[in-house]
Protein backbone atom coordinates (compact mmCIF):
# COMPACT_ATOMS: atom_id res chain seq x y z
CA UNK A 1 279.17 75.25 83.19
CA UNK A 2 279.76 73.56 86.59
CA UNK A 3 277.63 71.80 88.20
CA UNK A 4 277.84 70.98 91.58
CA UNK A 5 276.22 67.44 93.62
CA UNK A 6 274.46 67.66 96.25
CA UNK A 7 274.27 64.86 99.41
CA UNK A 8 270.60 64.12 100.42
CA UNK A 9 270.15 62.06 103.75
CA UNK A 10 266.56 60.02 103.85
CA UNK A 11 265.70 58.38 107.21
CA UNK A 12 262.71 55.98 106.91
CA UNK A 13 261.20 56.45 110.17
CA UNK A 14 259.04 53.27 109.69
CA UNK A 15 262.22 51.47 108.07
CA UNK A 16 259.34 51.43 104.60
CA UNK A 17 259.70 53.37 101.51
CA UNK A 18 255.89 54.01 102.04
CA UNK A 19 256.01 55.34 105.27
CA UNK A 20 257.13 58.55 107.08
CA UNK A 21 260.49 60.61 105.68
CA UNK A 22 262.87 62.58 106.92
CA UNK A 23 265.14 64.57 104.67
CA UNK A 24 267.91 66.71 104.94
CA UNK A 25 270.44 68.14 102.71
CA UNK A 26 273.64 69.13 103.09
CA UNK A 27 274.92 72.31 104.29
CA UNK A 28 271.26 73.04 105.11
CA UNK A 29 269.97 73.80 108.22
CA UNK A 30 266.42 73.20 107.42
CA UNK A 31 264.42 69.35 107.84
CA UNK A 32 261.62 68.45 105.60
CA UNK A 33 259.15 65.89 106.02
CA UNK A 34 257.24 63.28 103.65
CA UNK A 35 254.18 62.34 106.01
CA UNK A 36 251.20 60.51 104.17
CA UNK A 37 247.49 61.35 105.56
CA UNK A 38 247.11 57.95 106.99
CA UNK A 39 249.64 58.45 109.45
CA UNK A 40 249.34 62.19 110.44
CA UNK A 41 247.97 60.61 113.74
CA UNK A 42 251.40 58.96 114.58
């Protein structure tokens, strides 16, 4: 079996592991998002 790796790009938006994330993976168009409640204001 093959197994293939895949390349995951994390931005910390607030430059903290405990603040907002943005994700993306490779050869995927889509974003996703790591927000906590604290800062849904921001």
């Amino acid at each position: 079996m093959v197994t293939r790796s895949k390349s995951i790009n994390l931005f910390l938006m607030d430059g903290t592991a405990n603040g907002r994330i943005k994700c993306t993976l490779a050869n995927w168009i889509g974003v996703a998002y790591k927000v906590p409640r604290t800062e849904l204001d921001k």
